[in-house]
C-alpha atoms as a PDB file:
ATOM      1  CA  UNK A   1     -61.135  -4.807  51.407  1.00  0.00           C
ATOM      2  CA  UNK A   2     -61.702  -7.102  48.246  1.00  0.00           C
ATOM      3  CA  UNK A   3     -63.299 -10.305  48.869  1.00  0.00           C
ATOM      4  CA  UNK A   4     -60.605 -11.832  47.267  1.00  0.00           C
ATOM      5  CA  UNK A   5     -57.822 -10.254  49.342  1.00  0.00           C
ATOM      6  CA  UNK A   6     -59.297 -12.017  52.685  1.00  0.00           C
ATOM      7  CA  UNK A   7     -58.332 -15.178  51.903  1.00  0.00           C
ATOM      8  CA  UNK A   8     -55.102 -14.815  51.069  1.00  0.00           C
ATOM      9  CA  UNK A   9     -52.438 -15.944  53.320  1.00  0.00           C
ATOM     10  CA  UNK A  10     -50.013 -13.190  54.806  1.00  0.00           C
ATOM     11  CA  UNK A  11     -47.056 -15.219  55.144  1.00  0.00           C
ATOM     12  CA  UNK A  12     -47.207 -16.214  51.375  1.00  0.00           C
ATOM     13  CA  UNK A  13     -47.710 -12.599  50.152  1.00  0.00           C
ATOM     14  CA  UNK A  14     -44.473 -11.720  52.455  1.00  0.00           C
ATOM     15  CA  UNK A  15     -42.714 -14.933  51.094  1.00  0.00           C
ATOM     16  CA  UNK A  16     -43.548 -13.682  47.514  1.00  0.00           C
ATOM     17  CA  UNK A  17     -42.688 -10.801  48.452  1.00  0.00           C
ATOM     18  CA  UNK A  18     -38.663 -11.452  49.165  1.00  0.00           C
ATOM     19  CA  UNK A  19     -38.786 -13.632  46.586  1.00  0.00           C
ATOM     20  CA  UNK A  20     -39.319 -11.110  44.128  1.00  0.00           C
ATOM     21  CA  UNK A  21     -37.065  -8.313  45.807  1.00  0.00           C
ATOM     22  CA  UNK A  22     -34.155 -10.951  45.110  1.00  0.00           C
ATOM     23  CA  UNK A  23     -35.348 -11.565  41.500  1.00  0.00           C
ATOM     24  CA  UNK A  24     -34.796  -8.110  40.645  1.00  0.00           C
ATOM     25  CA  UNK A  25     -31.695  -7.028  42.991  1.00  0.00           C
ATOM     26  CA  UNK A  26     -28.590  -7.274  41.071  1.00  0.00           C
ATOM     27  CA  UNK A  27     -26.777  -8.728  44.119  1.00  0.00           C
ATOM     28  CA  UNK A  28     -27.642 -11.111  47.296  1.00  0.00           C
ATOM     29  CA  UNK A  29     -29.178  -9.079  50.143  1.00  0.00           C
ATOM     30  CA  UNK A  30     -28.514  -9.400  53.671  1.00  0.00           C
ATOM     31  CA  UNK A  31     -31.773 -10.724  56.290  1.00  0.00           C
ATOM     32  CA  UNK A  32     -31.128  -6.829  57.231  1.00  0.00           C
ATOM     33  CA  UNK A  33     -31.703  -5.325  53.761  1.00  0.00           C
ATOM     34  CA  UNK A  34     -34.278  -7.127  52.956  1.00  0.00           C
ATOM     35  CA  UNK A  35     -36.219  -6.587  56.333  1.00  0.00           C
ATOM     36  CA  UNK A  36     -35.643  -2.832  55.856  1.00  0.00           C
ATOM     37  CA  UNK A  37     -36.323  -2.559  51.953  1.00  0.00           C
ATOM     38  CA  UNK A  38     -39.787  -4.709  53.025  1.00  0.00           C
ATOM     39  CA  UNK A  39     -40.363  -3.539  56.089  1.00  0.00           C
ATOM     40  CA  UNK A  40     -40.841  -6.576  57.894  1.00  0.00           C
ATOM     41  CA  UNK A  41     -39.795  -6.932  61.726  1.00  0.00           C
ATOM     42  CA  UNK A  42     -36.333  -8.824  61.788  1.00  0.00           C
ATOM     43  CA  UNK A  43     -37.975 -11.667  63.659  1.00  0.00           C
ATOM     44  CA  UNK A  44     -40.802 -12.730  61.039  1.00  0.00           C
ATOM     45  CA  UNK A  45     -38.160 -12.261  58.342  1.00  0.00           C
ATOM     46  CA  UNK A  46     -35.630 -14.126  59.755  1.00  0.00           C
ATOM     47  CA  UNK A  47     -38.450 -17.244  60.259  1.00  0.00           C
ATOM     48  CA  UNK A  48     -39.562 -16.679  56.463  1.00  0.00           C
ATOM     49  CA  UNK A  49     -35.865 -16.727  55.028  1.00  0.00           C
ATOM     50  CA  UNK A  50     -35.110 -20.045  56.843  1.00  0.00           C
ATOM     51  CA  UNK A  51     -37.955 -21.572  55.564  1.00  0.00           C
ATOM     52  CA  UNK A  52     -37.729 -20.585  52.232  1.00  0.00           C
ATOM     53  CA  UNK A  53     -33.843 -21.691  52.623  1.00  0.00           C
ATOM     54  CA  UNK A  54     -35.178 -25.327  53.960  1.00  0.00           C
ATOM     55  CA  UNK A  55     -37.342 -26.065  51.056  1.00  0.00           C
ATOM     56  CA  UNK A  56     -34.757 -25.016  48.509  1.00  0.00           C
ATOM     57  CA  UNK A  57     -36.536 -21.382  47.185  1.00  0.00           C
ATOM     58  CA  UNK A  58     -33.906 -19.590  48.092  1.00  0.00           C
ATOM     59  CA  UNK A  59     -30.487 -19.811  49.176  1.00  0.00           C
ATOM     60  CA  UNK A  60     -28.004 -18.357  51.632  1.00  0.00           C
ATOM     61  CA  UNK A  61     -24.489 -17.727  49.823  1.00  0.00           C
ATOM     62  CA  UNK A  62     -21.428 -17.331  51.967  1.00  0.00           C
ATOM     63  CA  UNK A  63     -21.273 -13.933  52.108  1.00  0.00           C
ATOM     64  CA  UNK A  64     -24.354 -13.945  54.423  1.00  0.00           C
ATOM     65  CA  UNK A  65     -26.552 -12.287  51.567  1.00  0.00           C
ATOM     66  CA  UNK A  66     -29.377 -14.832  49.649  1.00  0.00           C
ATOM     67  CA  UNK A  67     -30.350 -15.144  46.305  1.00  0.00           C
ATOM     68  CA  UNK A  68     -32.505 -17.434  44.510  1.00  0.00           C
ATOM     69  CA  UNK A  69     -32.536 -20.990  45.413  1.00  0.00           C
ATOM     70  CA  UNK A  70     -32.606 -24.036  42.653  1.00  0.00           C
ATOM     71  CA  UNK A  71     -36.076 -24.930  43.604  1.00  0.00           C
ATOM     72  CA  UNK A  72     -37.086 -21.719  41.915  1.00  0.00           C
ATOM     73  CA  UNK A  73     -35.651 -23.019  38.794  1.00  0.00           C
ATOM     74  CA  UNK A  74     -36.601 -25.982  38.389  1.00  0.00           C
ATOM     75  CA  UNK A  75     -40.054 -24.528  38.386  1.00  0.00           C
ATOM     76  CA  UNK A  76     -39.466 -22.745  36.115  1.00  0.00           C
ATOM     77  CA  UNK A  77     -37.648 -24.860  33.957  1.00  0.00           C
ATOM     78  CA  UNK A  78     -41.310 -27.193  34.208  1.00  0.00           C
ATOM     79  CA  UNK A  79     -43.288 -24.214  33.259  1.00  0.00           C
ATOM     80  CA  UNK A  80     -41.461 -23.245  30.267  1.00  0.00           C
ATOM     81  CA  UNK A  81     -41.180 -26.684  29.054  1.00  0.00           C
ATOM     82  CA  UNK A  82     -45.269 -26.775  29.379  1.00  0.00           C
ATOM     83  CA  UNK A  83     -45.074 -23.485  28.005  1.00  0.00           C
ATOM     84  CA  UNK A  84     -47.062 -22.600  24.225  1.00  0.00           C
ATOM     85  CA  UNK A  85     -47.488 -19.651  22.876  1.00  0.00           C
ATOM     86  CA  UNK A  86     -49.856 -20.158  20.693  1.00  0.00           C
ATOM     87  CA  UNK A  87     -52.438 -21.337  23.661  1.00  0.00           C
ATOM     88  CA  UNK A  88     -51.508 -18.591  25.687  1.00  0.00           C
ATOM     89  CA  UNK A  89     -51.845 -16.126  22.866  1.00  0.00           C
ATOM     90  CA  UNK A  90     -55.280 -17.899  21.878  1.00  0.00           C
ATOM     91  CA  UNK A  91     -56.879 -17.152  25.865  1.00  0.00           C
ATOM     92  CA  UNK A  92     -54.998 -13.804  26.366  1.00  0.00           C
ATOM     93  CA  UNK A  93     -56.026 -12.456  22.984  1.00  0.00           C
ATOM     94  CA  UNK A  94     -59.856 -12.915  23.891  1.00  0.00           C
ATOM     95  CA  UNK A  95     -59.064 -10.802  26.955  1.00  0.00           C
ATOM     96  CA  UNK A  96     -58.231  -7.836  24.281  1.00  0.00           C
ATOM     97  CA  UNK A  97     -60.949  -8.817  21.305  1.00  0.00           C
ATOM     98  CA  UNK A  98     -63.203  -8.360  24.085  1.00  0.00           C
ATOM     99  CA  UNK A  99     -62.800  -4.655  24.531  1.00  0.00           C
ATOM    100  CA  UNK A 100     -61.385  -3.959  20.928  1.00  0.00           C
ATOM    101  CA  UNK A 101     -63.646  -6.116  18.714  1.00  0.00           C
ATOM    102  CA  UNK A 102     -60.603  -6.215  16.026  1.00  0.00           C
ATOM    103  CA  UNK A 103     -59.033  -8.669  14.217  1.00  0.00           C
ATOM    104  CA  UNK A 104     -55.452  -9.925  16.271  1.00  0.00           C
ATOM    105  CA  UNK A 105     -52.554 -11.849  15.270  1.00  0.00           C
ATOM    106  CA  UNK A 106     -49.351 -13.484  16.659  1.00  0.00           C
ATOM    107  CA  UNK A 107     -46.123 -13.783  14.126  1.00  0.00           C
ATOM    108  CA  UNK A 108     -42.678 -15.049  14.680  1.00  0.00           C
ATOM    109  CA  UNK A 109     -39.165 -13.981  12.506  1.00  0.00           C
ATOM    110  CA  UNK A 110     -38.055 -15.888   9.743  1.00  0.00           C
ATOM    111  CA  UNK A 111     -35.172 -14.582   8.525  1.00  0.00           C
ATOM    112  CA  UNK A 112     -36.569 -11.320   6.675  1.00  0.00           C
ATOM    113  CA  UNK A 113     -39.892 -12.807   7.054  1.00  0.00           C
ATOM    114  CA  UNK A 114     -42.390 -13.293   9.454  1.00  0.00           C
ATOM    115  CA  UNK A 115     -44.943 -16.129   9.483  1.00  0.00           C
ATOM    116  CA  UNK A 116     -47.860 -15.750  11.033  1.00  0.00           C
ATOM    117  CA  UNK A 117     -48.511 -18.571  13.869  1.00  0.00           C
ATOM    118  CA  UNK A 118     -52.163 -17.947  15.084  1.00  0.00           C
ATOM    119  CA  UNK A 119     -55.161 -15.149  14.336  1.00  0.00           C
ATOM    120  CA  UNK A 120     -58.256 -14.592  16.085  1.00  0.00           C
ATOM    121  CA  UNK A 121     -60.781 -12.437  14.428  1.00  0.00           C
ATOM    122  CA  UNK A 122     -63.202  -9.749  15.334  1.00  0.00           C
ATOM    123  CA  UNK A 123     -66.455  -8.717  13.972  1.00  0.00           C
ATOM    124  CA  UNK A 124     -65.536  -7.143  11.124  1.00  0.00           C
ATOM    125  CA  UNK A 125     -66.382  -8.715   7.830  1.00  0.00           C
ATOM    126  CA  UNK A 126     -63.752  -7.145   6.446  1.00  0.00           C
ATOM    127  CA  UNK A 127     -60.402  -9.793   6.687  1.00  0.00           C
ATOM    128  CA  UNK A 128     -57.276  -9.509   6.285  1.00  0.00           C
ATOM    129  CA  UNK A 129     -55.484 -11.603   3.320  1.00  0.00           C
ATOM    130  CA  UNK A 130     -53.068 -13.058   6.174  1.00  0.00           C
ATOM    131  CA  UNK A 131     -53.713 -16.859   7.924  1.00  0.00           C
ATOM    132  CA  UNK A 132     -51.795 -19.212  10.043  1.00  0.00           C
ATOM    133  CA  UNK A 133     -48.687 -20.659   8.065  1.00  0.00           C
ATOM    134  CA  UNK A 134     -48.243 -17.632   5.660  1.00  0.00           C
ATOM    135  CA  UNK A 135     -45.333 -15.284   5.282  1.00  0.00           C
ATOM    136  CA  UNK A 136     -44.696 -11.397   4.673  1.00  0.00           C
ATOM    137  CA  UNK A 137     -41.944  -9.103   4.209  1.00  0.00           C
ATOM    138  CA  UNK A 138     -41.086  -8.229   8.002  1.00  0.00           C
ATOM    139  CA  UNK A 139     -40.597  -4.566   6.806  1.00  0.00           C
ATOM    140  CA  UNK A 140     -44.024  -4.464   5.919  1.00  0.00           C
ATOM    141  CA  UNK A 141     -46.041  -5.436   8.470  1.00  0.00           C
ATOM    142  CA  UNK A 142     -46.414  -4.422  11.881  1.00  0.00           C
ATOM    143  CA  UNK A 143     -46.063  -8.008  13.431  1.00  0.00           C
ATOM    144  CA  UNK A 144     -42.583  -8.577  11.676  1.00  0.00           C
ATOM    145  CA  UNK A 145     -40.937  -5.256  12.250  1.00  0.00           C
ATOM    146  CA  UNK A 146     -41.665  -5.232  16.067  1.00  0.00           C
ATOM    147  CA  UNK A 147     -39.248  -7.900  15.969  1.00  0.00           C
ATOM    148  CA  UNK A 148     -36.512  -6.225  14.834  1.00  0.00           C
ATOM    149  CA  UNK A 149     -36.702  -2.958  16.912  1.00  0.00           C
ATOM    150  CA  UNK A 150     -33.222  -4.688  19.018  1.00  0.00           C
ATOM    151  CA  UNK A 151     -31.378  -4.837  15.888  1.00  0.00           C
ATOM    152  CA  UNK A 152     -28.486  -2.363  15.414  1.00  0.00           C
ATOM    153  CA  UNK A 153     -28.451  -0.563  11.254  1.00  0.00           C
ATOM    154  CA  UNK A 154     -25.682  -2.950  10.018  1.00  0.00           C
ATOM    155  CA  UNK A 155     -27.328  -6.073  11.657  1.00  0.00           C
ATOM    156  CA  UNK A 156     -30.539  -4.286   9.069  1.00  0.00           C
ATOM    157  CA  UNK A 157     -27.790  -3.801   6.302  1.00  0.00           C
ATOM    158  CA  UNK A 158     -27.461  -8.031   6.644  1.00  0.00           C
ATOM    159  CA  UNK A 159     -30.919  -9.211   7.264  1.00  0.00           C
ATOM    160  CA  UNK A 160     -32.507  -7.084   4.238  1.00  0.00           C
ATOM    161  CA  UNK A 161     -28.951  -7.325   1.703  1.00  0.00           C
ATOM    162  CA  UNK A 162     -31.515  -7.696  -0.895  1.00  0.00           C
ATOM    163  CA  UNK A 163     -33.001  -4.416  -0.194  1.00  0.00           C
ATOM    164  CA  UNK A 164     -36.759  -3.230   1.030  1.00  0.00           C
ATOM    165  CA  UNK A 165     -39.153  -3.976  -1.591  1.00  0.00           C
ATOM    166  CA  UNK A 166     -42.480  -2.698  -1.579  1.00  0.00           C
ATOM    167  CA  UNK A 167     -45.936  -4.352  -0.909  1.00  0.00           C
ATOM    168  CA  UNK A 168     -47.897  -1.095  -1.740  1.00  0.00           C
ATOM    169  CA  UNK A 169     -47.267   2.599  -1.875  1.00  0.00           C
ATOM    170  CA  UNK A 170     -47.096   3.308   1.756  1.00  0.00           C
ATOM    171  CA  UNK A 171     -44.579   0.411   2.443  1.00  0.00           C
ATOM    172  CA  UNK A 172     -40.869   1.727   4.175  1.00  0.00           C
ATOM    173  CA  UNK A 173     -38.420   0.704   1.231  1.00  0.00           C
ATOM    174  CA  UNK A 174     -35.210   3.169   2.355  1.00  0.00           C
ATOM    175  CA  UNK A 175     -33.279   1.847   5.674  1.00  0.00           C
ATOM    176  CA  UNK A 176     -32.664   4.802   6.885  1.00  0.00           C
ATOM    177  CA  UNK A 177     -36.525   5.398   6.959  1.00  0.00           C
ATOM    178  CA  UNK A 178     -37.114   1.784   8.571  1.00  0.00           C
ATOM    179  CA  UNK A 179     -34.202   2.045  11.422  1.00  0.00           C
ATOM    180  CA  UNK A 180     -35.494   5.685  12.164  1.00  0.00           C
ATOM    181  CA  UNK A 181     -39.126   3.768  12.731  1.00  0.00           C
ATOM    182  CA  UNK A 182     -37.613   0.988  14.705  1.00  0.00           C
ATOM    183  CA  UNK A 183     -36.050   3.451  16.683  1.00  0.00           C
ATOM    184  CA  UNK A 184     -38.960   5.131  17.923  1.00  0.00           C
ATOM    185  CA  UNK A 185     -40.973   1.989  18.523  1.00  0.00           C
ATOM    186  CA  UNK A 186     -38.370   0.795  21.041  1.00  0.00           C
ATOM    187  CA  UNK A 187     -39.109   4.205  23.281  1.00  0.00           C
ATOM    188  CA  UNK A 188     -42.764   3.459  22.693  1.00  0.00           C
ATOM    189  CA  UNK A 189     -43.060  -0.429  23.233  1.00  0.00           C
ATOM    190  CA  UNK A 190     -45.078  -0.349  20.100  1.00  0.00           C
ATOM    191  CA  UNK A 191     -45.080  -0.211  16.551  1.00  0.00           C
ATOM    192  CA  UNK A 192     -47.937   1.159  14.026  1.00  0.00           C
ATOM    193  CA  UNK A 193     -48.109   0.354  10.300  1.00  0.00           C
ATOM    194  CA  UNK A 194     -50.448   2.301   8.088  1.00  0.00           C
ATOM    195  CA  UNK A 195     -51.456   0.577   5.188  1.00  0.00           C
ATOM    196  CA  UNK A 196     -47.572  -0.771   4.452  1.00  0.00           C
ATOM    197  CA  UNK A 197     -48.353  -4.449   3.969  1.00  0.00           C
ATOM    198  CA  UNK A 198     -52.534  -3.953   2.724  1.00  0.00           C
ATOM    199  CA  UNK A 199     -54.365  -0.689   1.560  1.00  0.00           C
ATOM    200  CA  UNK A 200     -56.968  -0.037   3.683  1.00  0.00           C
ATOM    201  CA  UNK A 201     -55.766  -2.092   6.926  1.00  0.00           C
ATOM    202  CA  UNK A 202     -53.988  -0.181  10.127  1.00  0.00           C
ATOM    203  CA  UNK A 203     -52.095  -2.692  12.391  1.00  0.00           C
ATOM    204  CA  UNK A 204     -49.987  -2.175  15.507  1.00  0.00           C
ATOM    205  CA  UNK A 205     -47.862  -4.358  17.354  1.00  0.00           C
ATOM    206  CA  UNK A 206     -46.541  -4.861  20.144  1.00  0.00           C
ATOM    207  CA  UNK A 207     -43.065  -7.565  21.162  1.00  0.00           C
ATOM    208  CA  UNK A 208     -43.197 -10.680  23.113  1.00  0.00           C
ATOM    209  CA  UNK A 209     -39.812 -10.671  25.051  1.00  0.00           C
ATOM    210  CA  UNK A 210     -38.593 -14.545  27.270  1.00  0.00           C
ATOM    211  CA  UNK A 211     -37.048 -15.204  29.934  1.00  0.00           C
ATOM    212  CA  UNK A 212     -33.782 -13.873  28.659  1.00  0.00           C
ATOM    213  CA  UNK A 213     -34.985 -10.644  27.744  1.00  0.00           C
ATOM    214  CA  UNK A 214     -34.879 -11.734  23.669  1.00  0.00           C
ATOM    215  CA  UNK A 215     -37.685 -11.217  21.786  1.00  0.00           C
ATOM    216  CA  UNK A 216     -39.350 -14.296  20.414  1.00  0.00           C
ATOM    217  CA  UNK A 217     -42.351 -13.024  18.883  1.00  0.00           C
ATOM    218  CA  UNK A 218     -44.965 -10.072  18.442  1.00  0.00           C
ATOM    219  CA  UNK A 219     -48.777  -9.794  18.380  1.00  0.00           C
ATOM    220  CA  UNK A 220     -50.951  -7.121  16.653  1.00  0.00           C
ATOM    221  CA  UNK A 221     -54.463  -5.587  16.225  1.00  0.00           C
ATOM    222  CA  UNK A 222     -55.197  -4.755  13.112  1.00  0.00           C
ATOM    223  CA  UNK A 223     -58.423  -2.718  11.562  1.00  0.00           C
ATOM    224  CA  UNK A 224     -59.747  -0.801   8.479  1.00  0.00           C
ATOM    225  CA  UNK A 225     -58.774   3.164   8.151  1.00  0.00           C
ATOM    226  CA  UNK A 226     -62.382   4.030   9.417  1.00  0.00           C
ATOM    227  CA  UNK A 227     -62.078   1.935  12.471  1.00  0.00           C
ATOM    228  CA  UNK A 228     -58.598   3.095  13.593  1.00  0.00           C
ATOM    229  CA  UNK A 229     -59.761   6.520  13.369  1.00  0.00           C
ATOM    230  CA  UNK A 230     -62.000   6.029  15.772  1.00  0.00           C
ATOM    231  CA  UNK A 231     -60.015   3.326  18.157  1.00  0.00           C
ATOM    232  CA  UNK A 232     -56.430   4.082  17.679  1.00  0.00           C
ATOM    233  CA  UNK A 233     -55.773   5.109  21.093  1.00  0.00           C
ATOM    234  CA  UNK A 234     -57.686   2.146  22.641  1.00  0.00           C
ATOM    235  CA  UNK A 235     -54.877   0.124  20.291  1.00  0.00           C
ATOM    236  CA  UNK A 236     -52.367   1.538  21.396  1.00  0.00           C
ATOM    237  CA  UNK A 237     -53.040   0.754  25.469  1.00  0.00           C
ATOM    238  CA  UNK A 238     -54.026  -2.760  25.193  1.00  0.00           C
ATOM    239  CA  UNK A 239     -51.448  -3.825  22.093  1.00  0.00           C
ATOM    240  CA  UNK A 240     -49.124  -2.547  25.563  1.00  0.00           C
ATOM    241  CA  UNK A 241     -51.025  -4.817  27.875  1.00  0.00           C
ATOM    242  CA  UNK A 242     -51.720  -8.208  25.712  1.00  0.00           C
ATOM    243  CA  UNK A 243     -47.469  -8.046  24.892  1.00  0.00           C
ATOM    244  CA  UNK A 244     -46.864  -7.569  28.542  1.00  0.00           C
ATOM    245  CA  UNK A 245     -49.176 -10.434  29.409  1.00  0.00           C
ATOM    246  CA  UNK A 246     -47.277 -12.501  27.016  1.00  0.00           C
ATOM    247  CA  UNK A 247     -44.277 -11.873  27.551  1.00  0.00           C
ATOM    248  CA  UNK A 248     -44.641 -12.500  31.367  1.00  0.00           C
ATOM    249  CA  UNK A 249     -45.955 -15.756  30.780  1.00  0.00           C
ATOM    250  CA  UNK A 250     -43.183 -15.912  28.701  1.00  0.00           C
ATOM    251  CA  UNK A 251     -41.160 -15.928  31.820  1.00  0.00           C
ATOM    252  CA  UNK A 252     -39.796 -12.073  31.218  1.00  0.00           C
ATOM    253  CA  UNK A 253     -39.208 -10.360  33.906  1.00  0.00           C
ATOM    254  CA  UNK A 254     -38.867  -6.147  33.745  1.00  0.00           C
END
């Protein structure tokens, strides 16, 4: 057993436990439901849904089911208020340079455009034109077009009337092109750009969703041409792990 594991406290992990099963059940469950889904004796259950009841976690509606209480929520109400993405993007993003040595970013919409928030860099000498306060064509970059991988083609139509101009050869300027590309980067949870916004740079991104399932923001990795050919696949899993990250501190729940 891991070290860690022995200290842990087996109520709490059963406690946590409900507590989740209710976050993600579309309805209030019965003490029977969840003892079964669980599998926790009826007894122990019964003594950790009346405490959780008592100090306000959850709550037992009148149709004998429970959902969650307004303890939870105030909680989390505190935590989001505390909440900034930029510091949790600044210590989760050292989790990821550590194994991909690249340069990272984190961007938010505006309007067509997405500004770039935060960067932290990787060994490379080579750096990319982009800092903290500037703004790019969404289209063009991987960090901006992440971001729009929810929107329907005539919400595109709206948000680029002025059309898709291009930052250099390789950039997406025809919309049916683009939506196609957002399309497929919604299946994947990821989007790759290849020298769209800067010759010679790869970047892929990946969204950062919040409590309401709304994407807020995305982060990338970006690298030269001979360095994604030889750690594009490493990209690709943890760009899927640091957005995940974020977005559950976020307060997203799958």
């Amino acid at each position: 057993m891991d070290k860690k594991q022995t200290y842990l406290v087996p109520a709490l992990i059963k406690a946590d436990l409900i507590i989740n099963l209710l976050v993600r059940s579309k309805s209030d469950l019965r003490a029977t439901d969840i003892s079964k889904e669980l599998d926790i004796s009826k007894s122990s259950c019964s003594v950790l849904l009346k405490t959780l009841e008592t100090l306000g976690w959850i709550e037992k509606k009148q149709n004998e089911g429970y959902g969650i209480g307004p303890a939870l929520a105030h909680y989390g109400s505190r935590y989001l208020k505390d909440f900034n993405l930029i510091d949790i993007f600044t210590q989760e993003a050292k989790k990821t340079l550590d194994i991909v040595d690249e340069h990272i970013q984190l961007g938010i919409l505006q309007g067509n455009r997405v500004m770039y928030l935060s960067k932290i860099k990787g060994s490379s000498q080579i750096d990319l034109v982009t800092s903290p306060g500037m703004q790019y064509p969404s289209h063009s970059t991987s960090v901006g077009k992440v971001q729009l991988i929810t929107l329907s083609y005539d919400q595109l139509i709206d948000l680029f009337s002025d059309g898709l101009k291009a930052v250099t050869k390789y950039t997406i300027t025809d919309l049916d092109h683009l939506y196609k590309n957002l399309q497929e980067a919604k299946k994947n949870g990821y989007i790759e750009e290849h020298q769209e916004s800067a010759i010679g740079f790869h970047c892929i991104a990946g969204p950062i969703y919040n409590n309401a399932g709304e994407i807020v923001a995305g982060v990338s990795i970006a690298m030269t041409t001979e360095k994604w050919k030889l750690k594009e696949n490493i990209a690709r899993e943890e760009i899927l792990k640091l957005s995940s990250r974020l977005s559950y501190l976020n307060g997203y729940k799958q």
